[in-house]
Protein backbone atom coordinates (compact mmCIF):
# COMPACT_ATOMS: atom_id res chain seq x y z
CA UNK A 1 0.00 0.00 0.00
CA UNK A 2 1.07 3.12 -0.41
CA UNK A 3 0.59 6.62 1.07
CA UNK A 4 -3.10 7.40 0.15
CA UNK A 5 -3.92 3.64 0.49
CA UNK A 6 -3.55 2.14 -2.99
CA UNK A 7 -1.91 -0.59 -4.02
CA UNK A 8 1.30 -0.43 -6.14
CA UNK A 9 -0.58 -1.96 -8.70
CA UNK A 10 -2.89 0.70 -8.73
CA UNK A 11 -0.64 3.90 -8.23
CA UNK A 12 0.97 2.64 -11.51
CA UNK A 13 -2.16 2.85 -13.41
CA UNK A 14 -3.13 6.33 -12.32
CA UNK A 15 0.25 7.35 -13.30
CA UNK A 16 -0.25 6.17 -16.52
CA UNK A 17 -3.60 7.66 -16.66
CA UNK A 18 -2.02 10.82 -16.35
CA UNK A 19 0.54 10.20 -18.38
CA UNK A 20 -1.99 9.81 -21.04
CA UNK A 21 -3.47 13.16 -20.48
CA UNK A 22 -0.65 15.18 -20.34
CA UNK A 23 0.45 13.65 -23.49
CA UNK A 24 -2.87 14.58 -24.76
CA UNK A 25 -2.92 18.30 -23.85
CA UNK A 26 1.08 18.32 -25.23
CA UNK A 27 -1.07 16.87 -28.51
CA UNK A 28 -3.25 20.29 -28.62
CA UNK A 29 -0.35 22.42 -27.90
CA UNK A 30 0.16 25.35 -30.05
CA UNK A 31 3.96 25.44 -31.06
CA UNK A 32 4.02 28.73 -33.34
CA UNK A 33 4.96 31.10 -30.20
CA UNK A 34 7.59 28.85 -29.18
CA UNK A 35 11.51 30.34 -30.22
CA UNK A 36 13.75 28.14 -32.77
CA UNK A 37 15.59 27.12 -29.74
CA UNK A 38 12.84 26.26 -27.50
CA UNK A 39 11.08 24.00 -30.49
CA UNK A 40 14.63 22.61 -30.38
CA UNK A 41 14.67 21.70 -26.80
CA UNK A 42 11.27 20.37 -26.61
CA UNK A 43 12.04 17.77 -29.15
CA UNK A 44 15.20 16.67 -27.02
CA UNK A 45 12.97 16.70 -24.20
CA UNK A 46 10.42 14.55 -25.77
CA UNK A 47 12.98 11.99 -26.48
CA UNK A 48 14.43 11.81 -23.28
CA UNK A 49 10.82 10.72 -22.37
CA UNK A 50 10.38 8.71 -24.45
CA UNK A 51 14.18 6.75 -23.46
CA UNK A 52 13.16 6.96 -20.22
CA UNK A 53 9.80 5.25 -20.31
CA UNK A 54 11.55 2.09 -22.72
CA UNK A 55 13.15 1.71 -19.19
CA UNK A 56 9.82 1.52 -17.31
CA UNK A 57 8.65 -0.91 -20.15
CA UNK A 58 11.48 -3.34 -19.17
CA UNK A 59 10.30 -3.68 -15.49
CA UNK A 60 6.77 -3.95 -17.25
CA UNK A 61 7.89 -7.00 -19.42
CA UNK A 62 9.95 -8.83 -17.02
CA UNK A 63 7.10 -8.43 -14.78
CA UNK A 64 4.65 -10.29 -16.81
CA UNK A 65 7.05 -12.91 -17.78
CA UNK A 66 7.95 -13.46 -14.19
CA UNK A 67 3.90 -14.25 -13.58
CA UNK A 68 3.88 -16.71 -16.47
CA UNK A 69 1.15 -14.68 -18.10
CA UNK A 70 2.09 -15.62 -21.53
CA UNK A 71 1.88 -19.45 -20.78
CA UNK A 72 -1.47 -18.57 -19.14
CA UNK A 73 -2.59 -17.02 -22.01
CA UNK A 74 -1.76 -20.16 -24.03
CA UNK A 75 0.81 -18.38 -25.98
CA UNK A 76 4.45 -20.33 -26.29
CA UNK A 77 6.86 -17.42 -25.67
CA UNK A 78 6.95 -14.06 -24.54
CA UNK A 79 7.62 -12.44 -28.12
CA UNK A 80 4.69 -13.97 -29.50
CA UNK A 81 2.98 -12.53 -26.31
CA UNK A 82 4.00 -8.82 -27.86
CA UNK A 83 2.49 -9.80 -31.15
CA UNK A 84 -0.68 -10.61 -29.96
CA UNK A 85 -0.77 -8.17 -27.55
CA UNK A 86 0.73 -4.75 -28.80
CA UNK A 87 0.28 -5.92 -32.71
CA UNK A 88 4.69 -5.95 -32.92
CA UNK A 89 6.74 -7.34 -35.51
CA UNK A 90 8.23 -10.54 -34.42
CA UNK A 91 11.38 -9.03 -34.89
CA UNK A 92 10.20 -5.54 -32.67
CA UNK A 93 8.83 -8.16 -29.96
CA UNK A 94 12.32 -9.98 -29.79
CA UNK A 95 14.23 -6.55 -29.57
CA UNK A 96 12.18 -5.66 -26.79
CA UNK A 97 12.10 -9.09 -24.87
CA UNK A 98 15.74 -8.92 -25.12
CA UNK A 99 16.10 -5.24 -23.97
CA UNK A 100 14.47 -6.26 -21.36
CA UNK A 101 16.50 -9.37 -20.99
CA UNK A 102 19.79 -7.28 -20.69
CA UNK A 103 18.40 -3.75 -19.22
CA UNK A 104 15.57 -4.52 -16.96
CA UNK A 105 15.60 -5.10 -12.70
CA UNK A 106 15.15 -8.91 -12.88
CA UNK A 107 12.47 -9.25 -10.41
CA UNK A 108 12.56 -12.99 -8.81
CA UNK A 109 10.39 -14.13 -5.83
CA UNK A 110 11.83 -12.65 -2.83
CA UNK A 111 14.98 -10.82 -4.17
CA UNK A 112 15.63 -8.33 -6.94
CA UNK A 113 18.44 -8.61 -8.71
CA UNK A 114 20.79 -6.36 -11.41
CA UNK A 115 20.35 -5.49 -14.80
CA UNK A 116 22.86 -7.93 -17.19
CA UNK A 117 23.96 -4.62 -18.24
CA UNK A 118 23.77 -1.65 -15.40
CA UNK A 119 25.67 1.10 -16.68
CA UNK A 120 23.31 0.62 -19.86
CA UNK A 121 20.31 0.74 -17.96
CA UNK A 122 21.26 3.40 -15.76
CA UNK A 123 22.16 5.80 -18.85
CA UNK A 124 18.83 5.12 -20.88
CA UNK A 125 16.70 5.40 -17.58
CA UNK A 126 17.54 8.94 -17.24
CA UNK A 127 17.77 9.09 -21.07
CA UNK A 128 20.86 9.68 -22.05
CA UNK A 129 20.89 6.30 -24.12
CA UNK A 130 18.31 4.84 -26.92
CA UNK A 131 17.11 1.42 -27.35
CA UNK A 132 18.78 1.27 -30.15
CA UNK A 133 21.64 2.50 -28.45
CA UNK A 134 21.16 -0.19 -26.17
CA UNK A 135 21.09 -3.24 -28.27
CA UNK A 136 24.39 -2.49 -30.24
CA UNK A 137 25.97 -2.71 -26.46
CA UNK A 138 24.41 -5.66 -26.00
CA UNK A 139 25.76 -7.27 -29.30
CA UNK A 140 29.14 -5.86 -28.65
CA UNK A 141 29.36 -7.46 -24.90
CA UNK A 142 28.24 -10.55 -26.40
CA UNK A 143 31.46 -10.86 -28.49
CA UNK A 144 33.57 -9.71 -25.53
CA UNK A 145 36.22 -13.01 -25.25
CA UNK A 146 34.78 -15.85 -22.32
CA UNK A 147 37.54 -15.28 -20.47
CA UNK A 148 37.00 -12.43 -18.84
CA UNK A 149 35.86 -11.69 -15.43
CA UNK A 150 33.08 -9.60 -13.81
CA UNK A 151 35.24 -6.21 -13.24
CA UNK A 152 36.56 -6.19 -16.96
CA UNK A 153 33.27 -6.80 -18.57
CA UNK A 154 31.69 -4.31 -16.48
CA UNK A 155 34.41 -1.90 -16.96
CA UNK A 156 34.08 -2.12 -20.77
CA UNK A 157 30.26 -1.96 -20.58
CA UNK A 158 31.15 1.40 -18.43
CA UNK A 159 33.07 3.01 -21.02
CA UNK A 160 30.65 1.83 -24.12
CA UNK A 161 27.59 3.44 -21.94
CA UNK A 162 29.76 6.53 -21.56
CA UNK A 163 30.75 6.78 -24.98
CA UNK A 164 27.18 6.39 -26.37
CA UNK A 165 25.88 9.19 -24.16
CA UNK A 166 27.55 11.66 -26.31
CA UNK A 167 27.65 9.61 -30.03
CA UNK A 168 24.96 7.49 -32.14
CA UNK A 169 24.77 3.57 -32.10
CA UNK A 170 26.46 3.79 -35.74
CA UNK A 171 29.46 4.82 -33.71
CA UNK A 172 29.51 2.17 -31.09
CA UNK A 173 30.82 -1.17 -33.22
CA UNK A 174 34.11 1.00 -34.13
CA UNK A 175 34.98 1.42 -30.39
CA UNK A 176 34.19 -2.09 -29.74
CA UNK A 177 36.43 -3.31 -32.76
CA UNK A 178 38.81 -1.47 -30.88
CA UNK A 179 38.48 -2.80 -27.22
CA UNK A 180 38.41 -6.52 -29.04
CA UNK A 181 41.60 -5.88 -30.97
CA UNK A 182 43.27 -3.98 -27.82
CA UNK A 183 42.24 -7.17 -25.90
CA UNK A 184 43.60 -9.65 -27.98
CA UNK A 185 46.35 -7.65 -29.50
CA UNK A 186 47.81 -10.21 -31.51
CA UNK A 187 44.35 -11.80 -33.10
CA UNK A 188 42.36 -14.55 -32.59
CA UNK A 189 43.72 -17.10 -35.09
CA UNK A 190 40.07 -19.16 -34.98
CA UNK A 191 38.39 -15.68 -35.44
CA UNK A 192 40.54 -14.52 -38.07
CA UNK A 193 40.47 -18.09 -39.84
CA UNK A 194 36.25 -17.92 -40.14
CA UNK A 195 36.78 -14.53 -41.41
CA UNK A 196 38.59 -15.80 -44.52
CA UNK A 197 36.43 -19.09 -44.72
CA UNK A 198 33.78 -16.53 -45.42
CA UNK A 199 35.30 -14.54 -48.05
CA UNK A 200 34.05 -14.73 -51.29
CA UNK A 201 32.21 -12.93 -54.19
CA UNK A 202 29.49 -14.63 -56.44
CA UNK A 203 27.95 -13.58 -59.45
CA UNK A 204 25.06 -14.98 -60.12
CA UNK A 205 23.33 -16.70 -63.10
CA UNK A 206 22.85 -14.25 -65.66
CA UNK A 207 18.75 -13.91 -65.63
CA UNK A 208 16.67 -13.24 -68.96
CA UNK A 209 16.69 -9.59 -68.58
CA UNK A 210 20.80 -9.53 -68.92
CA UNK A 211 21.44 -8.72 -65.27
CA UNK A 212 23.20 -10.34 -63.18
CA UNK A 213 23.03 -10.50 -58.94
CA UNK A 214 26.15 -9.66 -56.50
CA UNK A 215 26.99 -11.39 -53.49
CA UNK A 216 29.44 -11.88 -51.41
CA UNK A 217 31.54 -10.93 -47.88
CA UNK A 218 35.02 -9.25 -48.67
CA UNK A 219 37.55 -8.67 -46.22
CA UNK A 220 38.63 -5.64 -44.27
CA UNK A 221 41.81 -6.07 -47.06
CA UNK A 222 39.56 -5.71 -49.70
CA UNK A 223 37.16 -2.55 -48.42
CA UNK A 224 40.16 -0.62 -47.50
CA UNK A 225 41.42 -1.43 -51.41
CA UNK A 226 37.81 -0.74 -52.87
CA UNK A 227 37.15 2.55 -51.19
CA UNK A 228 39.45 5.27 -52.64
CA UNK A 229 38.65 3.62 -56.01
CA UNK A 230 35.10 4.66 -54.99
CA UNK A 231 35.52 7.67 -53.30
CA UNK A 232 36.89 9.11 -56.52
CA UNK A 233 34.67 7.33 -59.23
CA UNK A 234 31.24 7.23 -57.85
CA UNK A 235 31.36 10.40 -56.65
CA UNK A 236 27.57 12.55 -58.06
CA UNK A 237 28.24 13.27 -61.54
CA UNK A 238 31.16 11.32 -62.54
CA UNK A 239 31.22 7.81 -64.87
CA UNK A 240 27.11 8.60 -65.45
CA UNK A 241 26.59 6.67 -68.68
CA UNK A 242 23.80 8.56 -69.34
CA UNK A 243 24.97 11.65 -69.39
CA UNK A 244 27.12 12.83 -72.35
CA UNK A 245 29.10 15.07 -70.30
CA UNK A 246 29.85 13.05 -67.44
CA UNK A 247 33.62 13.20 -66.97
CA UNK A 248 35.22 9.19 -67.02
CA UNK A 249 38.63 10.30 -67.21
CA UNK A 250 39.43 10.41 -63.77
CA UNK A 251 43.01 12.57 -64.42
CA UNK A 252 42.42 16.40 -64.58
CA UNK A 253 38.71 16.70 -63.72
CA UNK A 254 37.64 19.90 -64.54
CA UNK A 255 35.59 21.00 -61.26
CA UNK A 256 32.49 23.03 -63.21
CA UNK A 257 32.18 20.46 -65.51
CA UNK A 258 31.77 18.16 -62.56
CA UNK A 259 29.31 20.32 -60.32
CA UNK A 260 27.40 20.49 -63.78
CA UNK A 261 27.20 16.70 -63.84
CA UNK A 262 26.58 16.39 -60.15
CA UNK A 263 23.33 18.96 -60.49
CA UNK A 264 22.27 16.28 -63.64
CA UNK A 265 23.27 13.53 -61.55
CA UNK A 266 19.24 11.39 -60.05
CA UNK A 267 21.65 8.01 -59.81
CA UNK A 268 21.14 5.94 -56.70
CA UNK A 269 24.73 5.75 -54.80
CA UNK A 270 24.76 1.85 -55.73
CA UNK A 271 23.91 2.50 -59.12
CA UNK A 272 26.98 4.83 -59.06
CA UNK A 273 29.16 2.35 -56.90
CA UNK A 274 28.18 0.14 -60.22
CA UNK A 275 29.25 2.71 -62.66
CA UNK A 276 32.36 3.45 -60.96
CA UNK A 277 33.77 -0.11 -61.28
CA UNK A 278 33.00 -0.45 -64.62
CA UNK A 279 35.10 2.61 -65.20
CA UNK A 280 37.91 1.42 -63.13
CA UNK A 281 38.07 -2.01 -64.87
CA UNK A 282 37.68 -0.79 -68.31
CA UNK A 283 41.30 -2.11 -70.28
CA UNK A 284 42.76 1.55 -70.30
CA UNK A 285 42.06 2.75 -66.24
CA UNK A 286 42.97 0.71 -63.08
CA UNK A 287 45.15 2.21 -59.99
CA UNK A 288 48.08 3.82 -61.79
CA UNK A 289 45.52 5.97 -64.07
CA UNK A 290 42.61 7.01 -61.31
CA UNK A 291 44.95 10.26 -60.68
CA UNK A 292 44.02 12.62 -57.69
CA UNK A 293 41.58 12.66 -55.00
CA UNK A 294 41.11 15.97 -52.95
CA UNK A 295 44.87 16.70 -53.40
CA UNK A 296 46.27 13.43 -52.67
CA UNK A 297 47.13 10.15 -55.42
CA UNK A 298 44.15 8.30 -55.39
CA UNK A 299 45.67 5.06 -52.57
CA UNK A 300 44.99 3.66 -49.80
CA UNK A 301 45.93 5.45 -46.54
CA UNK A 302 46.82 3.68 -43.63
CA UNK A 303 47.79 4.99 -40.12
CA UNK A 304 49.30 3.35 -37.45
CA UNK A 305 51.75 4.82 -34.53
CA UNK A 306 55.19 3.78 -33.77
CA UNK A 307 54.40 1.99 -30.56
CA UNK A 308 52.03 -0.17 -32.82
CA UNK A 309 54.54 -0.74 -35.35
CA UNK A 310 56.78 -1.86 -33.59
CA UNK A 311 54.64 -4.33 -31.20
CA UNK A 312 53.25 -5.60 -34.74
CA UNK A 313 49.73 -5.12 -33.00
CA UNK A 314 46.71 -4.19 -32.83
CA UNK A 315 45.01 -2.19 -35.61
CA UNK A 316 45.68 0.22 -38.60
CA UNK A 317 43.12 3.25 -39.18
CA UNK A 318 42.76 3.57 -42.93
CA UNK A 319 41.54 7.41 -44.81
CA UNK A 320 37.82 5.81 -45.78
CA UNK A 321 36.84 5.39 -41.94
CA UNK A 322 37.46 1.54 -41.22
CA UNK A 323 40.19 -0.14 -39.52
CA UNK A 324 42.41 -3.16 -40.41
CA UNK A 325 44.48 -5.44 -38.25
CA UNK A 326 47.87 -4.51 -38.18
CA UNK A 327 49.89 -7.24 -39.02
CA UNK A 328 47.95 -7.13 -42.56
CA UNK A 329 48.14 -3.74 -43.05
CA UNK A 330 51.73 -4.04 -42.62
CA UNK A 331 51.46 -6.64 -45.51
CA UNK A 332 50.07 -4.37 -47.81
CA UNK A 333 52.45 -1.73 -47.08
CA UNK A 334 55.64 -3.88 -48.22
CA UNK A 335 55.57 -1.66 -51.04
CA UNK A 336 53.91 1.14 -50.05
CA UNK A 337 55.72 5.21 -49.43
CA UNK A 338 55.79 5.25 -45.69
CA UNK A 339 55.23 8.69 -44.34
CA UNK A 340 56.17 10.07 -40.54
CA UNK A 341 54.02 12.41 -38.81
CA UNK A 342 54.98 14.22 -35.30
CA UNK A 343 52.08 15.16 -32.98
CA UNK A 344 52.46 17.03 -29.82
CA UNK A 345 51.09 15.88 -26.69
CA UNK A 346 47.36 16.72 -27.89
CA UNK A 347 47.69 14.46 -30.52
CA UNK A 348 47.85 17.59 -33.30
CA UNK A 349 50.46 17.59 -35.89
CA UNK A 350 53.71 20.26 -35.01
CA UNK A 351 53.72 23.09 -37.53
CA UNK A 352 53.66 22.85 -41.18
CA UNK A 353 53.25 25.91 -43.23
CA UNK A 354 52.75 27.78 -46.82
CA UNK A 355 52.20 30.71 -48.06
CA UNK A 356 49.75 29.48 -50.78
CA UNK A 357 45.50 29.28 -50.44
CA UNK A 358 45.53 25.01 -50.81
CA UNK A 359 46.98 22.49 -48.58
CA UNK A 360 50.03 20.92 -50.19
CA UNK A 361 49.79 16.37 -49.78
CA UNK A 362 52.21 16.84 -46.78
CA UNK A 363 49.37 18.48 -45.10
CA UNK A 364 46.88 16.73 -45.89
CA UNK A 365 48.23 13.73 -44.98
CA UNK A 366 48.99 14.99 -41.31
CA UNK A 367 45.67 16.20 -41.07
CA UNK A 368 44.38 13.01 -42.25
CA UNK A 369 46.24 11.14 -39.83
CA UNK A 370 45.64 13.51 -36.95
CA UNK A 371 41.43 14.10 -37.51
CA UNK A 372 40.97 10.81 -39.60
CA UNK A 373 37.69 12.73 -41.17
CA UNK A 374 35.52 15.63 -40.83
CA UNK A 375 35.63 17.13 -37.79
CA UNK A 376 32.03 18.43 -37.75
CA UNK A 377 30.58 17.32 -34.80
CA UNK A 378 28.58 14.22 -35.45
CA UNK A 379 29.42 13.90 -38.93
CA UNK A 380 30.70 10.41 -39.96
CA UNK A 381 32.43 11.48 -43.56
CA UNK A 382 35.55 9.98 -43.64
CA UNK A 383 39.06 11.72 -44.70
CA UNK A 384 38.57 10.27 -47.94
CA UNK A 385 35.77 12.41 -48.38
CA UNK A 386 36.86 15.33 -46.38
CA UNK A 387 38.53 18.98 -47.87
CA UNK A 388 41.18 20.76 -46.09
CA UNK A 389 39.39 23.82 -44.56
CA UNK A 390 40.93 27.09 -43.16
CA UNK A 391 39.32 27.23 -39.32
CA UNK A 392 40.07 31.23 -39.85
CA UNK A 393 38.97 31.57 -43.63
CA UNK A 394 41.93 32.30 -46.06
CA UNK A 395 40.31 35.26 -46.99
CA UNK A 396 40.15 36.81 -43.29
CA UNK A 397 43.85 36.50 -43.15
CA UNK A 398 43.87 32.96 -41.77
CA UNK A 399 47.33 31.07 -42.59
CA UNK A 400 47.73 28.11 -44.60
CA UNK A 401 49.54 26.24 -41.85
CA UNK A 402 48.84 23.15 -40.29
CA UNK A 403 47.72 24.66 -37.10
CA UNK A 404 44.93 26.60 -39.09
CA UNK A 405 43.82 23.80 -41.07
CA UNK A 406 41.38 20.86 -40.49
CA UNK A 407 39.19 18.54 -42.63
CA UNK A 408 36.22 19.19 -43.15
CA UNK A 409 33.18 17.04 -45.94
CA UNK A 410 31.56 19.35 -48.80
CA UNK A 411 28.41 19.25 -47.26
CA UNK A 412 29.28 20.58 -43.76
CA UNK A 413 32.23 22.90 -45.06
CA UNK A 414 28.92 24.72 -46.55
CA UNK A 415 27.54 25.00 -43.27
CA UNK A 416 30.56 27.78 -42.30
CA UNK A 417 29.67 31.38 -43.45
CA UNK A 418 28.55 34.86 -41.69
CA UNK A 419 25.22 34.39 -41.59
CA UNK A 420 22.69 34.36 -38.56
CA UNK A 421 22.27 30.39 -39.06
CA UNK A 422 25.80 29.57 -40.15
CA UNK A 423 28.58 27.54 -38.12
CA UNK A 424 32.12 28.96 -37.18
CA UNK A 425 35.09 26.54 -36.39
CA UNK A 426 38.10 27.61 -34.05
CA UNK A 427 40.92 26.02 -32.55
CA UNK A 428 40.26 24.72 -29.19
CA UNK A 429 42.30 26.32 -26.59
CA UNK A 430 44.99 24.76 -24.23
CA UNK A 431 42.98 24.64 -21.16
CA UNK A 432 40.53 22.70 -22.96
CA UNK A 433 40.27 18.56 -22.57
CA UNK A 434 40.49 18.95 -27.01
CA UNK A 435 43.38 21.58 -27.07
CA UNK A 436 44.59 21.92 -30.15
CA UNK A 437 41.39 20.27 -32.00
CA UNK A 438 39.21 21.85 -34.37
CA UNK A 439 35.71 23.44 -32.39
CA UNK A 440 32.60 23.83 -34.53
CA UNK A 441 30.11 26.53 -32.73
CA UNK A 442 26.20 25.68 -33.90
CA UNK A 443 23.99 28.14 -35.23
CA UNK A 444 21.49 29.96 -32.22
CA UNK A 445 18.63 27.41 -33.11
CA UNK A 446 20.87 24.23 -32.63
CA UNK A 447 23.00 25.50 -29.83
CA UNK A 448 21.73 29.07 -27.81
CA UNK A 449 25.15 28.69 -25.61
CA UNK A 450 27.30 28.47 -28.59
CA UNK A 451 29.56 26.01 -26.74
CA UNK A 452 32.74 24.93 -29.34
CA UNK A 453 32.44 20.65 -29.44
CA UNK A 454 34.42 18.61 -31.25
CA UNK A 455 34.05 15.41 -33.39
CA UNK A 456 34.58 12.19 -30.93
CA UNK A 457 33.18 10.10 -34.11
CA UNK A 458 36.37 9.04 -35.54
CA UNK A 459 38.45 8.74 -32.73
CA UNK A 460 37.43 6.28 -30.68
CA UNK A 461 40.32 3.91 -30.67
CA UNK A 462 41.35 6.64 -27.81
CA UNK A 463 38.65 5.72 -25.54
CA UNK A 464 39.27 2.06 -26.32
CA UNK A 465 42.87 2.76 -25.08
CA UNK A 466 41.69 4.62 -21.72
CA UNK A 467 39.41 1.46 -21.11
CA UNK A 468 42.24 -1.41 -22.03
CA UNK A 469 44.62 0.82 -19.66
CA UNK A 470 42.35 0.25 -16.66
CA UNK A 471 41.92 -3.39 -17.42
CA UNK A 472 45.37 -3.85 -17.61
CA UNK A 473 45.43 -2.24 -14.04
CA UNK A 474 43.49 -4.82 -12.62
CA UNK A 475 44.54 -7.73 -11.28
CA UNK A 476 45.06 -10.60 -13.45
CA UNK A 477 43.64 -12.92 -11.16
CA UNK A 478 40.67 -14.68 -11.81
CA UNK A 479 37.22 -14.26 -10.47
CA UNK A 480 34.31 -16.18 -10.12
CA UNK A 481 32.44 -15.87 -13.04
CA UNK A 482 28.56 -15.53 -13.37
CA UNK A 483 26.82 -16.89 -15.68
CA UNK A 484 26.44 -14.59 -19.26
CA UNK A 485 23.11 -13.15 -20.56
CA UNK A 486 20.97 -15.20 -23.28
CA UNK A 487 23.17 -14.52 -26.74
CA UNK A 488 21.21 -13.54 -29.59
């Protein structure tokens, strides 16, 4: 019982009740005489709510499945439970059985115990985390190696909840590649040995209508190989077969004649991944004739640091956005150009300076080892696809030295002008966590503080390094071991 005499039970379903209303009077609301920035707010607001209540749900669900109410109901599991129900997809109803598997206060007669995941849980109850979120945690913990005990799986899950407060679940498998290939530096040979049993590429039967169907897994080797040849080739408006004045010679691309194409260009981007290899294996292109890419030879760029070179560990970061494991990207660099890059203690490159307008390739390729991509915060665009960018514009007097430069994709370096709604970039200063690092200040609408941030999304190998250093810390001794969570 509670305070005004009714049951648990009961309290829960007024709450709801008025949960219900006030979601109905928020319905009728009129939103015109609400500021850019307030409209803003509101919809963070919203789905903080909305994070926070997918936590309430789990208590909800674990609750019923405790009771045995879907066996009552003569239903076989508690997925098909959902479906019948709430109306769900089998695969929504298996999401949320196993969100609330992994995140929910597993409620047993006479004792309540954890979440599988805490941190998780804790995060998305006060919403800071999405389901979504959520389950890419859960996958990544699941391939977390057996051997490990209770602090070190709970310390990684720490620094993954942590991390996703402040990044998207499209960010999340890329700092737990890390964390695996930090863990095992030197590779799992069985792991590594399914990954090239499932190589392969298979075209299929050629149908009636003269097409033919793809298929296939390549290897990290492979994307890392594939991806400059597309970042130059099927970029909008280039090797369009239906346009006359599409330019196919990659060498000496004249750049109105391309923005002409682009504007032409209604191609899907796999249609245009398809029309870039044909252009690349036609008899007179391949590598030595694809000629520049944003001021570099179109290659592959790989980075690695000393301390990784010479361990022969752990993993390379190549220019398109992935990683590879080091000891093959140190095979295909037996005949590659290597190229040493100084950073100070911020992890920024130590000055290099012109006195043209464009970044020469020595540049570039510090900047592309230093930012790795666009430094816009929350943008994913890799350095392949990034431009050098002045953080004070060229044309304000801003240098054309390293410390003045940073990457930046075509579609954010637009966002940077004068105007009320546009973006400015400066160079963090040294009292800051990012010194050195390229801030990006939002527009009034996005941001009313106009508080600098800084891209985290392609540099989270750094985080993976803070976590590995604290389970190195540890103890190496053995614990007990619980028993894991229900894999998917």
């Amino acid at each position: 019982m509670n305070r005004g005499g009714e049951t648990r039970e009961a309290a829960a379903a007024v709450h709801v009740a008025a949960l219900s209303d006030e979601v109905d009077f928020l319905a009728e609301d009129n939103l015109d005489p609400m500021s850019d920035s307030e409209v803003v707010k509101l919809l963070q607001e919203m789905e903080s709510c909305t994070r926070r209540m997918a936590a309430v749900q789990h208590r909800v669900l674990n609750q019923i499945e405790m009771r045995g109410i879907p066996a009552q109901s003569g239903l076989k599991s508690m997925p098909r439970f959902l479906e019948h129900t709430l109306h769900l997809s089998a695969a929504d109803a298996r999401a949320r059985c196993r969100a609330a598997t992994l995140l929910g206060m597993r409620e047993l007669p006479g004792q309540t115990l954890p979440p599988w995941l805490p941190w998780t849980a804790a995060a998305q109850s006060v919403g800071l985390v999405s389901a979504e979120h959520a389950r890419v945690i859960g996958r990544i913990m699941d391939r977390l190696p057996v051997k490990l005990d209770v602090e070190q799986r709970e310390t990684v899950e720490f620094q993954l909840a942590e991390f996703a407060t402040n990044t998207t679940p499209d960010d999340l498998p890329k700092i737990g590649d890390r964390i695996l290939a930090y863990l095992d530096p030197d590779g799992s040979l069985t792991e590594d040995e399914d990954r090239q049993r499932g190589r392969g590429v298979t075209v299929g039967k050629r149908r009636v209508d003269g097409m033919s169907p793809l298929s296939g897994e390549i290897t990290t080797t492979l994307r890392e190989l594939l991806e400059p040849v597309l970042a130059k080739l099927a970029r909008p408006g280039m090797c369009n077969p239906s346009d006359p004045e599409s330019p196919w010679a990659p060498e000496h691309v004249d750049r109105d004649v391309l923005d002409a194409a682009a504007s032409r260009d209604r191609r899907s981007t796999a249609q245009r991944n398809h029309d870039a290899l044909v252009a690349f294996l036609r008899p007179e292109r391949g590598p030595a004739n694809l000629g520049d890419h944003r001021g570099l030879p179109v290659s592959t760029i790989l980075t690695m640091s000393v301390a990784e070179l010479e361990a022969r560990a752990g993993v390379a970061t190549a220019a398109s956005g992935g990683s590879i494991p080091l000891p093959e990207a140190l095979r295909l660099a037996e005949k590659s150009t290597p190229f040493l890059a100084i950073f100070d203690h911020n992890g920024m490159p130590l000055h290099l300076g012109q006195v043209h307008r464009l970044a020469n390739p020595a540049q570039r390729l510090a900047l592309i080892a230093a930012e790795r991509g666009c430094t816009r915060p929350g943008c994913n665009a890799p350095a392949t696809l990034s431009a050098v960018h002045h953080i004070t514009e060229w044309c304000k007097g801003g240098p054309t030295d390293i410390q003045n430069l940073t990457l930046a994709c075509d579609a954010c370096h637009a966002l940077v002008n004068d105007t009320p709604n546009g973006w400015k970039t400066i160079v963090m200063p040294p009292d800051s966590p990012f010194a050195g690092r390229t801030g990006w200040i939002a527009p009034p609408p996005l941001d009313p503080t106009g508080t600098p941030k800084v891209n985290t999304r392609h540099h989270v190998g750094e985080l993976a390094v803070a976590t590995l250093t604290e389970l190195r810390g540890r103890s190496a001794r053995q614990t007990r071991r619980r028993p894991g969570p229900p894999r998917e």
